[in-house]
C-alpha atoms as a PDB file:
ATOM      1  CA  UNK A   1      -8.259  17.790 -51.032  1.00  0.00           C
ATOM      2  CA  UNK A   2     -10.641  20.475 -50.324  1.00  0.00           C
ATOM      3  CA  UNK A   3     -10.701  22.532 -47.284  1.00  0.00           C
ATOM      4  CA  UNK A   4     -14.036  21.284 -45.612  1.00  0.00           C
ATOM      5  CA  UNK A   5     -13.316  17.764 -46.260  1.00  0.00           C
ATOM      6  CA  UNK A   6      -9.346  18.193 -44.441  1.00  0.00           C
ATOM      7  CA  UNK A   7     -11.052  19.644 -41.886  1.00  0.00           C
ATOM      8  CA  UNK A   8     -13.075  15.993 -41.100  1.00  0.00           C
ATOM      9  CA  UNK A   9     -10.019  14.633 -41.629  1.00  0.00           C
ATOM     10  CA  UNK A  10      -7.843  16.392 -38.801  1.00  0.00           C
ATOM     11  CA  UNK A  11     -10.771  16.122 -36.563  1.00  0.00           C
ATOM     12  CA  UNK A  12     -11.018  12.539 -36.868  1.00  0.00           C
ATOM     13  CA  UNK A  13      -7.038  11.896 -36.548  1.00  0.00           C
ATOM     14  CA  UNK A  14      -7.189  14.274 -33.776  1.00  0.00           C
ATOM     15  CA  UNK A  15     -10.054  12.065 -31.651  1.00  0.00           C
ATOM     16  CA  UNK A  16      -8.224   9.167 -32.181  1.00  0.00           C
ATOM     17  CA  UNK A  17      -4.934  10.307 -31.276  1.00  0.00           C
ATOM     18  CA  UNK A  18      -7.000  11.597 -27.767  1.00  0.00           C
ATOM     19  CA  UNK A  19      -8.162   8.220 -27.841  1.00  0.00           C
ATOM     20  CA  UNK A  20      -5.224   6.535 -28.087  1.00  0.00           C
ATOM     21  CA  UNK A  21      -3.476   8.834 -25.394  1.00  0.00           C
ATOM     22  CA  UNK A  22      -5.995   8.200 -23.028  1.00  0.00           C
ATOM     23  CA  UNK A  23      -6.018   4.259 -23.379  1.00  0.00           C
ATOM     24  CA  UNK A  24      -2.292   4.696 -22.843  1.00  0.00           C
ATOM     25  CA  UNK A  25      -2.322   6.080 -19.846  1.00  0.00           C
ATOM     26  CA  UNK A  26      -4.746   4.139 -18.351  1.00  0.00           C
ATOM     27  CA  UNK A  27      -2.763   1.358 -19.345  1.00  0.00           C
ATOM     28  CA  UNK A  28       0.694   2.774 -17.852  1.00  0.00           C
ATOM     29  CA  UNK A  29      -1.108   3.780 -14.500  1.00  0.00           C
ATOM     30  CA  UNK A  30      -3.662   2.169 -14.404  1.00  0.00           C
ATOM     31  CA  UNK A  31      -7.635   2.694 -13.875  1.00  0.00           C
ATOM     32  CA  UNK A  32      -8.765   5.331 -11.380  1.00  0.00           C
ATOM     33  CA  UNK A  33     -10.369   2.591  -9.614  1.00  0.00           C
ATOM     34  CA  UNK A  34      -7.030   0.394  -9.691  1.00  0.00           C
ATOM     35  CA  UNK A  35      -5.172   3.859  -8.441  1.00  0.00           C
ATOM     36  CA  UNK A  36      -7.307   4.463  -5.423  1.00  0.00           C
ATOM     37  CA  UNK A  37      -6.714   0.806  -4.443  1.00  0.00           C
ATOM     38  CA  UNK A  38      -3.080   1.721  -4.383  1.00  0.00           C
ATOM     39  CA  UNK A  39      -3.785   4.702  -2.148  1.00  0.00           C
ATOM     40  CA  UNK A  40      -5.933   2.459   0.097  1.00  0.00           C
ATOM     41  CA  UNK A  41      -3.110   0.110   0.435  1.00  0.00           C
ATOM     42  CA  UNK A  42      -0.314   3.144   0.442  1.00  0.00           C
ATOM     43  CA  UNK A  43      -2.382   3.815   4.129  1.00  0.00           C
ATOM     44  CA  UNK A  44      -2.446   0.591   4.976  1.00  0.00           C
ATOM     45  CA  UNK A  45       1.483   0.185   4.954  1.00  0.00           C
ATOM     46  CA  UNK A  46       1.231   3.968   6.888  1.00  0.00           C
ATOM     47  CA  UNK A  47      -0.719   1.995   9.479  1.00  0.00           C
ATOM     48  CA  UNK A  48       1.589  -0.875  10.272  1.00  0.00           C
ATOM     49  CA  UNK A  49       4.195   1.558  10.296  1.00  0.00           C
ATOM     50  CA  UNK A  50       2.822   3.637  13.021  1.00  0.00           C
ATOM     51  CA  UNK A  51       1.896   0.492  14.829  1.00  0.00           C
ATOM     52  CA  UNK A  52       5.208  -0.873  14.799  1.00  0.00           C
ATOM     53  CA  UNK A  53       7.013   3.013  15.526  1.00  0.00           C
ATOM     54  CA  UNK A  54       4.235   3.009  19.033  1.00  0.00           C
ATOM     55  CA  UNK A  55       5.503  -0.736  19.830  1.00  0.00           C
ATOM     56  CA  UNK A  56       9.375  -0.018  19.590  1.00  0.00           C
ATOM     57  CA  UNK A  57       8.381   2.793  21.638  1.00  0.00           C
ATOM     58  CA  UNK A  58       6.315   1.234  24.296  1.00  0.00           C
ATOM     59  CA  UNK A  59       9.036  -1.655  24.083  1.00  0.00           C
ATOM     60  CA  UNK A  60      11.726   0.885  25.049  1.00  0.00           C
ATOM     61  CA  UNK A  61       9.631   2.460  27.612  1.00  0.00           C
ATOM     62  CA  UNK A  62       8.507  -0.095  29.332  1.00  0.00           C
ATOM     63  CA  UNK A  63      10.879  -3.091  28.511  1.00  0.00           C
ATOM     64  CA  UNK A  64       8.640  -5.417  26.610  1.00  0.00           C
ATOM     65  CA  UNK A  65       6.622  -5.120  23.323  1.00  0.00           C
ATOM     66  CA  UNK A  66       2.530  -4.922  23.828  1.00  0.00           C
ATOM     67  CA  UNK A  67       0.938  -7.953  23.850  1.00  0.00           C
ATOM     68  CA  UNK A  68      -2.297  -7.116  22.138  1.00  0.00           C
ATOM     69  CA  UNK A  69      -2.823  -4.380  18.841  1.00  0.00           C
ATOM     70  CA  UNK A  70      -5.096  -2.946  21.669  1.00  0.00           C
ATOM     71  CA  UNK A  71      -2.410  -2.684  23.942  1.00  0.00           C
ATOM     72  CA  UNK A  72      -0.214  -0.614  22.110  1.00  0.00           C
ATOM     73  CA  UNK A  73      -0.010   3.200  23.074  1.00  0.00           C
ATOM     74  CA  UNK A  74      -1.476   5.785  20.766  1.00  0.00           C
ATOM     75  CA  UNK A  75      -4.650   7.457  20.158  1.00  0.00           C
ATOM     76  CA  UNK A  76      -4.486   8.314  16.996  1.00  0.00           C
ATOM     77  CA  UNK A  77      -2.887   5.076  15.755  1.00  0.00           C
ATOM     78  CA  UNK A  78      -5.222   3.403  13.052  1.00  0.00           C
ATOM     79  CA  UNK A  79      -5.933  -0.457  13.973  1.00  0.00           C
ATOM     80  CA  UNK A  80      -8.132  -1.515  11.455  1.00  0.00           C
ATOM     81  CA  UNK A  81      -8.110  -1.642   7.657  1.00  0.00           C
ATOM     82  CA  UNK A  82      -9.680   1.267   6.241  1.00  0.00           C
ATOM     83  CA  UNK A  83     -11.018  -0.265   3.398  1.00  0.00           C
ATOM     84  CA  UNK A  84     -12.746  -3.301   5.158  1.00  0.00           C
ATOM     85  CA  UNK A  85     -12.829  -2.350   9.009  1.00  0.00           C
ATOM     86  CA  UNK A  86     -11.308  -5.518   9.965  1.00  0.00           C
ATOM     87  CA  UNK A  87      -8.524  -5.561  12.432  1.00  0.00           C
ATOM     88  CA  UNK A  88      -5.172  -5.556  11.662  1.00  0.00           C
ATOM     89  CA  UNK A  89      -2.974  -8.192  12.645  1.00  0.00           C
ATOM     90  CA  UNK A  90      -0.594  -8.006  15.480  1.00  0.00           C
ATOM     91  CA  UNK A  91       1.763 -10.612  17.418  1.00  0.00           C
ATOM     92  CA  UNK A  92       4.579 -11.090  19.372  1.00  0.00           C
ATOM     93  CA  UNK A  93       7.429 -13.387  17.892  1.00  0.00           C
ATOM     94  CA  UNK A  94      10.026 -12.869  20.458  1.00  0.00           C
ATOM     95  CA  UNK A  95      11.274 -10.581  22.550  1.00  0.00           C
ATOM     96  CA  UNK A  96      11.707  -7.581  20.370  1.00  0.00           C
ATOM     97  CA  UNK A  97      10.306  -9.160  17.552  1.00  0.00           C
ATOM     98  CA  UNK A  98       6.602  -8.597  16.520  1.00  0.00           C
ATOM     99  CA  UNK A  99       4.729  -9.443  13.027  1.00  0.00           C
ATOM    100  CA  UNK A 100       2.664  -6.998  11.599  1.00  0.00           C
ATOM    101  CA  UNK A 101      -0.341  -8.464   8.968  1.00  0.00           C
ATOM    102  CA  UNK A 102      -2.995  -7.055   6.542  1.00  0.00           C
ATOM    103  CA  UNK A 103      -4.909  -7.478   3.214  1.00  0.00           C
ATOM    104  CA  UNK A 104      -3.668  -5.385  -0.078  1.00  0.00           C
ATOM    105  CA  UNK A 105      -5.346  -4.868  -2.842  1.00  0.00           C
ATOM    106  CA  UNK A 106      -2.346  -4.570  -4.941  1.00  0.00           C
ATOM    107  CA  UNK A 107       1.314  -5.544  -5.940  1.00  0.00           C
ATOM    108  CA  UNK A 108       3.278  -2.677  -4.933  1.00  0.00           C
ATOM    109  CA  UNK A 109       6.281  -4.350  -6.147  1.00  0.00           C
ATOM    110  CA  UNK A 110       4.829  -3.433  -9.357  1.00  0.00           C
ATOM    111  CA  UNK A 111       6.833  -0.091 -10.444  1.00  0.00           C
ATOM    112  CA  UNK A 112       3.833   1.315 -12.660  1.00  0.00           C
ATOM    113  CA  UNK A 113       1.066   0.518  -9.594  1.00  0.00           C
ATOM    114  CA  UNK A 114       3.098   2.792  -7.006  1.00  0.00           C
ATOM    115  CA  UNK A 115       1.512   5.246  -5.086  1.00  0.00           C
ATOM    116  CA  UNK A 116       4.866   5.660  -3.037  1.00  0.00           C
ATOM    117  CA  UNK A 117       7.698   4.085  -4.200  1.00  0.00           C
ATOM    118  CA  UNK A 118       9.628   4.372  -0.770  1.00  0.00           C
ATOM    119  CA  UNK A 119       7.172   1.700   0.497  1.00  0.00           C
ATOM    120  CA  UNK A 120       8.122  -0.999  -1.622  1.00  0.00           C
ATOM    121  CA  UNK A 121      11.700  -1.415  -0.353  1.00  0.00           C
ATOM    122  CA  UNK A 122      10.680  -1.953   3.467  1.00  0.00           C
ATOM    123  CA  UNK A 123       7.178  -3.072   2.841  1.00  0.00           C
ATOM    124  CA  UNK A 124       7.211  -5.252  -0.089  1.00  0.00           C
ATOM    125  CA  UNK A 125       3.957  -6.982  -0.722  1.00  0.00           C
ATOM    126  CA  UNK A 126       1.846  -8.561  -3.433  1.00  0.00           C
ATOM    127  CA  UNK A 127      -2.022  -8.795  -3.823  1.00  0.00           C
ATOM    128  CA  UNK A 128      -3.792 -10.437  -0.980  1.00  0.00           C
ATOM    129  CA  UNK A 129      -2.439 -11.079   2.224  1.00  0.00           C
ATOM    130  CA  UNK A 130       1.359 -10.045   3.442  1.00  0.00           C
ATOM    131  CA  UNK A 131       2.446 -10.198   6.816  1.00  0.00           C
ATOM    132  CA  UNK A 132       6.052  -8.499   7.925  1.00  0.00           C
ATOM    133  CA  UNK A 133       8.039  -9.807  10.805  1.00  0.00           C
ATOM    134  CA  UNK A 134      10.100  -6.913  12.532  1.00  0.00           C
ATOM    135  CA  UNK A 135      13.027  -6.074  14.981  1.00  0.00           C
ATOM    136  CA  UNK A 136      12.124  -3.150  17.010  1.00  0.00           C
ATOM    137  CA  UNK A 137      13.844  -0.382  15.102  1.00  0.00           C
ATOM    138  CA  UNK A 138      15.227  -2.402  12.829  1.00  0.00           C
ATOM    139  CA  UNK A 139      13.712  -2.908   8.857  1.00  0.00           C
ATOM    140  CA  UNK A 140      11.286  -4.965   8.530  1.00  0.00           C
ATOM    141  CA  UNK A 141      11.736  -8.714   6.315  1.00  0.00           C
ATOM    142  CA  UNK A 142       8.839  -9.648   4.949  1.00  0.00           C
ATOM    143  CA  UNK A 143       7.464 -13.501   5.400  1.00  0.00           C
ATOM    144  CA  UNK A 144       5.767 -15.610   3.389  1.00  0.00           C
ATOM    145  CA  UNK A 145       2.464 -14.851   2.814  1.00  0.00           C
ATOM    146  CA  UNK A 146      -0.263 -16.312   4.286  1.00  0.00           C
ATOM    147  CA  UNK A 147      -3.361 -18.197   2.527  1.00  0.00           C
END
């Protein structure tokens, strides 16, 4: 084989194993689009957890949990999604108990779609809407979810 025509040869191999490298990645991790939805929902668990670390602490403060998301201590505490604006949801269950609610994007129970895998053992949740019951201080068990 002559030299110019090896030369085509390797550059063609070479594309396609670029290519092929790239549509495995994206595969593995998934789209940049499908990655920033995991961030987005990464911050949305980061939320709930703040919410429910000012509660415990109002609750131990003053003796009962808040009543409203409102109500609950903390000025730089996030209460709405980031993504959509909406609200989070907050309620009381019990004393001591409160449930914590939002929309995800994602399944971060998947292990390839994890932004942080720490979440996924306290906050499990699928795509669409998960809500988490919790003990003040305690971990949280997740409940079915809703819709």
């Amino acid at each position: 084989m002559s030299a110019p025509i090896l030369g085509r040869v390797l550059i063609v191999v070479g594309g396609m194993a670029s290519v092929a490298a790239v549509a495995t990645a994206m595969l593995l991790i998934g789209s940049p689009s499908a990655q920033r939805q995991a961030r987005m929902d990464a911050a949305r668990v980061h939320d709930l957890r703040r919410i429910e670390q000012a509660a415990t602490q109002q609750l131990e403060r003053d003796g009962v949990l808040p009543d409203t998301l409102t109500a609950i201590d903390g000025p730089d505490l996030r209460r709405v999604d980031p993504g959509t604006g909406a609200p989070y949801d907050y309620r009381v269950l019990a004393p001591g108990r409160m449930e914590l609610c939002a929309h995800f994007a994602t399944d971060n129970r998947d292990p390839l779609r994890q932004v942080e895998p720490g979440l996924r053992a306290e906050w499990p949740h699928g795509a669409g809407r998960a809500c988490f019951e919790r003990r003040a201080g305690l971990p949280a068990a997740q409940t079915a979810p809703a819709d």
